[in-house]
Protein backbone atom coordinates (compact mmCIF):
# COMPACT_ATOMS: atom_id res chain seq x y z
CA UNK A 1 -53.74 50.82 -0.40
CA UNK A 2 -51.87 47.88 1.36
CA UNK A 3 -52.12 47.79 5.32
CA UNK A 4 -49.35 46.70 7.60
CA UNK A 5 -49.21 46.58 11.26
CA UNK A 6 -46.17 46.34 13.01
CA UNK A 7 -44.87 44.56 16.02
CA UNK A 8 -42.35 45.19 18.54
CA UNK A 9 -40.83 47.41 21.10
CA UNK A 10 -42.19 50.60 20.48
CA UNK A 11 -43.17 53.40 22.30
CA UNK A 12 -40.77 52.74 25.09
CA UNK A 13 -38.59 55.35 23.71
CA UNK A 14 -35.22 52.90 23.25
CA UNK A 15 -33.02 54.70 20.76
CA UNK A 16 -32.23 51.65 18.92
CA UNK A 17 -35.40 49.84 18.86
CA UNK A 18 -37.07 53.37 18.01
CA UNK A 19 -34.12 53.99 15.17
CA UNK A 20 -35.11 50.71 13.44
CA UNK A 21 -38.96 52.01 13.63
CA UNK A 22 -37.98 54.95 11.92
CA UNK A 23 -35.95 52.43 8.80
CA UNK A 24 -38.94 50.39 8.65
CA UNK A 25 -41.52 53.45 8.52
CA UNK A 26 -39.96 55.23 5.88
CA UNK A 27 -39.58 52.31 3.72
CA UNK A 28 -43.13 51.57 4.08
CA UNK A 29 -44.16 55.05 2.93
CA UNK A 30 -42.12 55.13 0.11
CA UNK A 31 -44.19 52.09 -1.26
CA UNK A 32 -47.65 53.87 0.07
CA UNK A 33 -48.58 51.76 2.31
CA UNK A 34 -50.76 52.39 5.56
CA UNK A 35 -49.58 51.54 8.63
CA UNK A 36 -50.40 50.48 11.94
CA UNK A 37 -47.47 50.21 15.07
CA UNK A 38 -48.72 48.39 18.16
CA UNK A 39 -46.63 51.00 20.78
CA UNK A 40 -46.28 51.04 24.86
CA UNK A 41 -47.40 54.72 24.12
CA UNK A 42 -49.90 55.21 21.19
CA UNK A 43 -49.65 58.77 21.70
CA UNK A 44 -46.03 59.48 21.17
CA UNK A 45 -45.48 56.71 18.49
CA UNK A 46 -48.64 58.36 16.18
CA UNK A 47 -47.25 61.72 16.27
CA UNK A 48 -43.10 60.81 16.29
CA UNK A 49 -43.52 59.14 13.17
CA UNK A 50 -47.46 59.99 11.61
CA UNK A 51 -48.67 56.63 11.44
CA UNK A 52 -51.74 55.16 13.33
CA UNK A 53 -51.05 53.39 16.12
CA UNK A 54 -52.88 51.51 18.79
CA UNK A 55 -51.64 50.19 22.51
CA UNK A 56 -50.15 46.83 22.19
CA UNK A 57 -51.82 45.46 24.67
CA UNK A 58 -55.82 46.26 23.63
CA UNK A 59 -56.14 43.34 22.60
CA UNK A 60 -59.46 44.17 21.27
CA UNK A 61 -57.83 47.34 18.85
CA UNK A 62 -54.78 44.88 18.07
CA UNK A 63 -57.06 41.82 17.06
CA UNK A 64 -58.90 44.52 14.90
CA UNK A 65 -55.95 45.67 13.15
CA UNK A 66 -54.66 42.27 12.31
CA UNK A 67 -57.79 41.52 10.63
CA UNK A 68 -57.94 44.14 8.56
CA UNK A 69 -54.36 43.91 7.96
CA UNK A 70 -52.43 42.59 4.75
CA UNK A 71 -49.37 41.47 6.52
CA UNK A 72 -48.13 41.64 9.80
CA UNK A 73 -44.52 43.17 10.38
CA UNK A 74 -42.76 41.34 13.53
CA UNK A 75 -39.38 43.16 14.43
CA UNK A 76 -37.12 44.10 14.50
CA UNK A 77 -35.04 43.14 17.71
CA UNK A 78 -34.39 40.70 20.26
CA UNK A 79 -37.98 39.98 20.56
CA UNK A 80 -38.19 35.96 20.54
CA UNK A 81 -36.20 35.18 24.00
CA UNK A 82 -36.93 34.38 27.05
CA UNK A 83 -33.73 35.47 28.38
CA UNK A 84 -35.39 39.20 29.85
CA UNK A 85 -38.91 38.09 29.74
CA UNK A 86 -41.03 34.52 29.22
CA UNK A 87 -44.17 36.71 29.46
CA UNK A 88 -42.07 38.95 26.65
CA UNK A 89 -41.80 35.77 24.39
CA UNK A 90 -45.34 34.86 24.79
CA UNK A 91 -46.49 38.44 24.05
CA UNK A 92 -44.94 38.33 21.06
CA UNK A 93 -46.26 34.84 19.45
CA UNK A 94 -48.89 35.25 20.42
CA UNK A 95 -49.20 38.20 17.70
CA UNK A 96 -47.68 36.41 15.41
CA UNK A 97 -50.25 33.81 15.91
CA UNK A 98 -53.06 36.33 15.38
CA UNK A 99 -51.45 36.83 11.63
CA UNK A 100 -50.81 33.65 11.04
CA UNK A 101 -54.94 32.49 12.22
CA UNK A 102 -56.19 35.63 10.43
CA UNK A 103 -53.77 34.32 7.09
CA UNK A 104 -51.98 37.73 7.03
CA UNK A 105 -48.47 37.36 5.07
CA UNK A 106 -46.36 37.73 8.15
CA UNK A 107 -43.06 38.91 7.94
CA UNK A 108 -40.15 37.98 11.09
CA UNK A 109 -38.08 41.39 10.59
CA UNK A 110 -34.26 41.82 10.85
CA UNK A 111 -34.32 39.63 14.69
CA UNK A 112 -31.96 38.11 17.12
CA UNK A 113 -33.24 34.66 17.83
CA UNK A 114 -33.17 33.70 21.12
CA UNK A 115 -32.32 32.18 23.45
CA UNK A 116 -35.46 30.16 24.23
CA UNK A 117 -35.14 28.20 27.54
CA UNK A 118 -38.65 27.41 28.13
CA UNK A 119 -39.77 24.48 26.07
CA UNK A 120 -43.65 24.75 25.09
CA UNK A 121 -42.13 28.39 24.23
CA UNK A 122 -39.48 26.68 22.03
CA UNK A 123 -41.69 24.40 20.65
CA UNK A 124 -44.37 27.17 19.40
CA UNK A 125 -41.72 29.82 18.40
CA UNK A 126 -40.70 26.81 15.95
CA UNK A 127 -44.09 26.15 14.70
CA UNK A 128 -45.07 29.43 14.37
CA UNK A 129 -41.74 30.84 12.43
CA UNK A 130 -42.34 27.77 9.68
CA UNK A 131 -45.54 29.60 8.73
CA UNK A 132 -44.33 32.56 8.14
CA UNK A 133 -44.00 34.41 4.68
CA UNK A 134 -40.54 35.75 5.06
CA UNK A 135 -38.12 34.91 8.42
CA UNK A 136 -35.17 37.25 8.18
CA UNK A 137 -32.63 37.26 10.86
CA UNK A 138 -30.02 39.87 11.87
CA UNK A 139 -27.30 38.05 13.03
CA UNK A 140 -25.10 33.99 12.28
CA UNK A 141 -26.32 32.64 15.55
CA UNK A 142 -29.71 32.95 14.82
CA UNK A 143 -29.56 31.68 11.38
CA UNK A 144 -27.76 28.65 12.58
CA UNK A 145 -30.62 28.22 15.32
CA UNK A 146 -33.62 28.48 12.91
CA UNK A 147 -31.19 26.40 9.95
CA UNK A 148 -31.42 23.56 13.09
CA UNK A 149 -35.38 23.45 13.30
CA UNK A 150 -35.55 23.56 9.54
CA UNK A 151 -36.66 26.93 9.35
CA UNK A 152 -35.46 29.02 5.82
CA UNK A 153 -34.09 32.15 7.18
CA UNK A 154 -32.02 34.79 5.62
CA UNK A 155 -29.66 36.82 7.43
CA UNK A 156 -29.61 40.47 6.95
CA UNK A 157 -27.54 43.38 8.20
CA UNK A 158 -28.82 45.59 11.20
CA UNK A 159 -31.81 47.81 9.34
CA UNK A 160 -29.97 51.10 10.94
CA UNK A 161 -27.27 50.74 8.32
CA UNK A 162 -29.93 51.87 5.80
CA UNK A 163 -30.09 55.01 7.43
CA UNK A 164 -29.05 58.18 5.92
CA UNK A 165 -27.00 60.56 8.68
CA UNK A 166 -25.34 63.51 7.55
CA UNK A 167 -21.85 63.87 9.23
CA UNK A 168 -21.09 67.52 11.40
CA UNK A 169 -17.91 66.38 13.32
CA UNK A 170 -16.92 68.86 15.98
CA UNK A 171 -13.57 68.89 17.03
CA UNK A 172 -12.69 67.73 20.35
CA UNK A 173 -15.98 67.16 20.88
CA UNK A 174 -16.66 64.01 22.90
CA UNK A 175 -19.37 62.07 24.01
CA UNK A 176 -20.09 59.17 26.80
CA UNK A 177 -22.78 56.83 26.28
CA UNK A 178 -23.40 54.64 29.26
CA UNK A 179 -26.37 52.30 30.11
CA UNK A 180 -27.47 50.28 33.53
CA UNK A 181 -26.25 46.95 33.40
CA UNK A 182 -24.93 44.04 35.70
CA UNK A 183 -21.58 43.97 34.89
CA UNK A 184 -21.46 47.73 35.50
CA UNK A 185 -19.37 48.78 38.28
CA UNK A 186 -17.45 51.38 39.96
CA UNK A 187 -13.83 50.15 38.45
CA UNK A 188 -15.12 51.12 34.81
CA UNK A 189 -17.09 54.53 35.57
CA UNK A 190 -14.00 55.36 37.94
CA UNK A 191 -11.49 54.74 35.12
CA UNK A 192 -13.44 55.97 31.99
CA UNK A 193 -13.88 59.55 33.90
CA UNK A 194 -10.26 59.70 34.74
CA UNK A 195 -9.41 59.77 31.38
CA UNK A 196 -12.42 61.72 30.32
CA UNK A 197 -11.10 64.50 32.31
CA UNK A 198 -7.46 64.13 31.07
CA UNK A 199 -8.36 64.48 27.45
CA UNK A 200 -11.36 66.78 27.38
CA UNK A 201 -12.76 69.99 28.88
CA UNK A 202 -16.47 69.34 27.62
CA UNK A 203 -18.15 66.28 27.22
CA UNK A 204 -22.12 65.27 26.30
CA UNK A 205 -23.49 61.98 28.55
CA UNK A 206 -26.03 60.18 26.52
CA UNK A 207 -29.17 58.96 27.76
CA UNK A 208 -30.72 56.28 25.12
CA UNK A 209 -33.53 55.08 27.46
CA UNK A 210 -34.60 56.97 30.29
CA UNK A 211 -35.13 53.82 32.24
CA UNK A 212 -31.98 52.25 31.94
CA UNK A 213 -29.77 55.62 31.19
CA UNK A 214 -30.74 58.61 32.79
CA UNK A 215 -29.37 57.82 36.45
CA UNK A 216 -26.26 56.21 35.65
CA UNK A 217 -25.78 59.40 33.17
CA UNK A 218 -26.25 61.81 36.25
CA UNK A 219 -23.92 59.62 38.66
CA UNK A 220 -21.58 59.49 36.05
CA UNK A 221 -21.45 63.26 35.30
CA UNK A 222 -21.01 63.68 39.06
CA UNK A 223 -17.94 61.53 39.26
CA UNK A 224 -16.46 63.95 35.70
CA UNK A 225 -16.80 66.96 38.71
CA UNK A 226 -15.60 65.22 41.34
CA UNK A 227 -12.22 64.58 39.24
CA UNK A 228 -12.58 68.18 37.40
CA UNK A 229 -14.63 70.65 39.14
CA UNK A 230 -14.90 72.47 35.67
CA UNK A 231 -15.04 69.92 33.22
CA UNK A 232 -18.47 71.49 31.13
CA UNK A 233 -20.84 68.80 30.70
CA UNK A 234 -24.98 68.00 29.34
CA UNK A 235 -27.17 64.96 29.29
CA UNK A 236 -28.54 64.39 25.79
CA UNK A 237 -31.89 62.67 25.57
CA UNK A 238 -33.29 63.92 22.20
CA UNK A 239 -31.88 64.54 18.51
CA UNK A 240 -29.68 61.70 19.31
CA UNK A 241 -28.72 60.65 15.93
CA UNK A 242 -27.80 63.99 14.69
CA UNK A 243 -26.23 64.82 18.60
CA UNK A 244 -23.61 61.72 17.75
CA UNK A 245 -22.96 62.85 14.46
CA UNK A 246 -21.13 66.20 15.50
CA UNK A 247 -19.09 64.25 18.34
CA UNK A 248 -15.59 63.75 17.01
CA UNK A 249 -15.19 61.03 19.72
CA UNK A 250 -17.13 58.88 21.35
CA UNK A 251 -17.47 55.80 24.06
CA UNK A 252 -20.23 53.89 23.74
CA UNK A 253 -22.10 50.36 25.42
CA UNK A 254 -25.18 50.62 23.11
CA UNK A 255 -24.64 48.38 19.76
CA UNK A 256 -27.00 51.37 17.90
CA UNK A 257 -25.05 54.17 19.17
CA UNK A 258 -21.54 52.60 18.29
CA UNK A 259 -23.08 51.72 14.88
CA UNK A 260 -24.68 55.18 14.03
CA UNK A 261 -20.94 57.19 15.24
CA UNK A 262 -18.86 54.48 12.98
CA UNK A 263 -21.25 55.48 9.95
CA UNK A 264 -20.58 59.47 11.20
CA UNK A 265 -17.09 58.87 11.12
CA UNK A 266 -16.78 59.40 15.18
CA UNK A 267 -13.51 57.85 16.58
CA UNK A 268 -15.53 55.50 18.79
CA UNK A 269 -14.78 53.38 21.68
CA UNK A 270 -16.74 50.27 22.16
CA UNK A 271 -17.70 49.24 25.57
CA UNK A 272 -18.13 45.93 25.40
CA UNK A 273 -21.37 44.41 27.80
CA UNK A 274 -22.70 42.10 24.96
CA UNK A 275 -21.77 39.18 22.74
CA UNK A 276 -23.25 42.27 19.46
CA UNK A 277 -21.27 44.84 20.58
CA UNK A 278 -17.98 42.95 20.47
CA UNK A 279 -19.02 41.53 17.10
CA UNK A 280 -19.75 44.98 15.55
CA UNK A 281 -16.30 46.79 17.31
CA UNK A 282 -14.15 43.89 15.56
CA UNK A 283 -15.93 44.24 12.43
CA UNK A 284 -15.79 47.69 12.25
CA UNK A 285 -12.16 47.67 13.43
CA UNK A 286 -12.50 49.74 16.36
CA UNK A 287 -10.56 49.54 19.95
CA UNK A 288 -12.82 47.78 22.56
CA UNK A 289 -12.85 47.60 26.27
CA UNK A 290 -14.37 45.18 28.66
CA UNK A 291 -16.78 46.25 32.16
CA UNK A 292 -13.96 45.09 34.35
CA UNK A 293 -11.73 47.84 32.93
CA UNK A 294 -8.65 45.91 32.68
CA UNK A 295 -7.28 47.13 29.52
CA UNK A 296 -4.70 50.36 29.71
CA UNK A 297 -7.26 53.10 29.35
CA UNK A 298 -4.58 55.34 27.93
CA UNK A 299 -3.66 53.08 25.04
CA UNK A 300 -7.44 52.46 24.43
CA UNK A 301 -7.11 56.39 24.21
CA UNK A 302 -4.19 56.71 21.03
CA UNK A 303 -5.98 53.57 19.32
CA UNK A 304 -8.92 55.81 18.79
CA UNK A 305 -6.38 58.85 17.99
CA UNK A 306 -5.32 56.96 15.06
CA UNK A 307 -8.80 56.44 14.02
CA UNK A 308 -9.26 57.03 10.58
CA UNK A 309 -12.89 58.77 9.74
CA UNK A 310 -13.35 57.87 6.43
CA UNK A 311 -12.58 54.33 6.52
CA UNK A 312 -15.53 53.93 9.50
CA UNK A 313 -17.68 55.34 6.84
CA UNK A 314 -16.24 53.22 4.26
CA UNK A 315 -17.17 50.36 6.49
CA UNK A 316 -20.81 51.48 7.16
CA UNK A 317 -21.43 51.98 3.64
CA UNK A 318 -19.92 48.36 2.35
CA UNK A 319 -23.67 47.13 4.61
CA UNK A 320 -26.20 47.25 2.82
CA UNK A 321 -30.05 46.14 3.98
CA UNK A 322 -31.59 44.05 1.48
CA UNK A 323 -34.72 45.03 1.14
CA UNK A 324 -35.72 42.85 -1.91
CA UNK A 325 -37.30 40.10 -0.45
CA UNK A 326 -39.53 41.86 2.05
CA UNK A 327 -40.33 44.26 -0.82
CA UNK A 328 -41.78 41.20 -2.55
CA UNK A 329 -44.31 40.40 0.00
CA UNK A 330 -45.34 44.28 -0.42
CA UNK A 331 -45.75 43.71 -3.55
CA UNK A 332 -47.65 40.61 -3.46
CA UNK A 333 -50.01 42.18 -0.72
CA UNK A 334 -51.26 44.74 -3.10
């Protein structure tokens, strides 16, 4: 039996970083191979999805599994940036580095490139991506990056459009999904729960990271009581993917939330904090507002009224994840 370990954000319990886990998982085990995640919480990643899994950072148990590894899966994500993290970056080369020294057949999975400010980090990110067996990229900016250090890259849709959700709409059912940035601000919340309360009587507040999520859920669901003292609301933190899929609206920041209502058929409002989610709201044809609130919130509101279900579907369905080349190295690595 082949052996894989995987590489990236785990265990941290991000909905989307977990959701693409999940894709990459159950591809693996349909082709029978064995497989090791490096997780921020072994524990929780072994039993979620009944693989092994080790912390990421024993570096004795991590060096271990490389070598007795057949190739090493890096991704997916924004994981080679220096943007949130330099020490990130490093981290993550640094594995990569182990597979390439231990000749693994390493595979860059589904990533957003970038950006890399720090220049010995630029400098071995390049390096290190021309060595590997397969670079696959999720997004044109990132392909045009690695096309400009001469790395062959092949873009490929988000993973999470591979997933299989069944659809349970609920009508007038709606659900906010809000997360802790820096352009967040009082304007927005203020506005969104104004017309929150004008449209609906019960609402669910998503929280897709505890971290980031779970306070600005609360404050947020305080504000919806402050406005209408019996407006019925929860905080959702688990089943999210099947949660979303009975919504029959939703407003959403998080590019793997908006993406996994569109392919539910959710009228969905994008709330636009990043360069992904704007990409992925005009793709998808979907109305779109900004952090500073400046749009009419009302008009945002009968744009999503004339939402048509089946043509978000139809949109989901026309991405597909192509899984052919990756499915070559698995091959090979047997």
């Amino acid at each position: 039996m082949a052996k894989a370990v995987i590489s990236g954000y785990y265990g941290f319990k991000n909905f989307g970083d977990e959701t693409i886990l999940s894709v990459i998982v159950k591809h693996l085990k349909e082709k029978d191979i064995d497989i090791t995640v490096f997780s921020g919480n072994p524990e929780y990643t072994s039993k979620e999805y009944n693989v092994n899994s080790v912390k990421s950072f024993d570096f004795k148990s991590v060096v271990s599994e490389i070598k007795n590894s057949d190739f090493l899966i890096s991704g997916g994500g924004s994981l080679l940036q220096d943007t949130t993290s330099l020490k990130s970056a490093v981290y993550y080369l640094f594995i990569i580095a182990l597979g390439i020294l231990f000749n693994k057949k390493v595979i860059i999975f589904a990533q957003g490139i970038g950006p890399i400010n720090n220049k010995f980090a630029r400098l071995i990110t390049k390096m290190l991506l021309k060595q590997c067996r397969l670079v696959t990229v999720r997004d044109e900016k990132s392909l045009k990056l690695l096309t400009s250090w001469g790395i062959n890259a092949i873009k490929v849709c988000d993973p999470v459009f591979s997933l299989n959700i069944e659809r349970k709409n609920v009508e007038n059912l709606a659900g906010i999904q809000l997360r802790d940035f820096k352009t967040m601000n009082y304007n927005l919340l203020n506005k969104l729960a104004m017309l929150i309360c004008s449209k609906f009587s019960k609402v669910e507040l998503y929280s897709l990271q505890e971290s980031y999520d779970t306070q600005l859920c609360k404050k947020f669901e305080t504000l919806l009581h402050t406005i209408k003292a019996d407006i019925q609301t929860e905080i959702v933190a688990d089943n999210i993917t099947e949660r979303i899929s009975r919504l029959e609206y939703f407003f959403a920041m998080r590019f793997h939330a908006i993406l996994c209502a569109v392919k539910c058929g959710v009228k969905t409002c994008a709330i636009n904090y990043d360069i992904k989610v704007e990409k992925l709201a005009q793709e998808a044809q979907i109305p779109m507002i900004s952090t500073d609130a400046h749009e009419n919130f009302e008009e945002i509101y009968n744009q999503m009224l004339e939402l048509n279900p089946e043509n978000l579907i139809k949109y989901a369905d026309s991405k597909h994840f192509d899984w052919s080349q990756f499915d070559n190295i698995l091959v090979a690595a047997e």
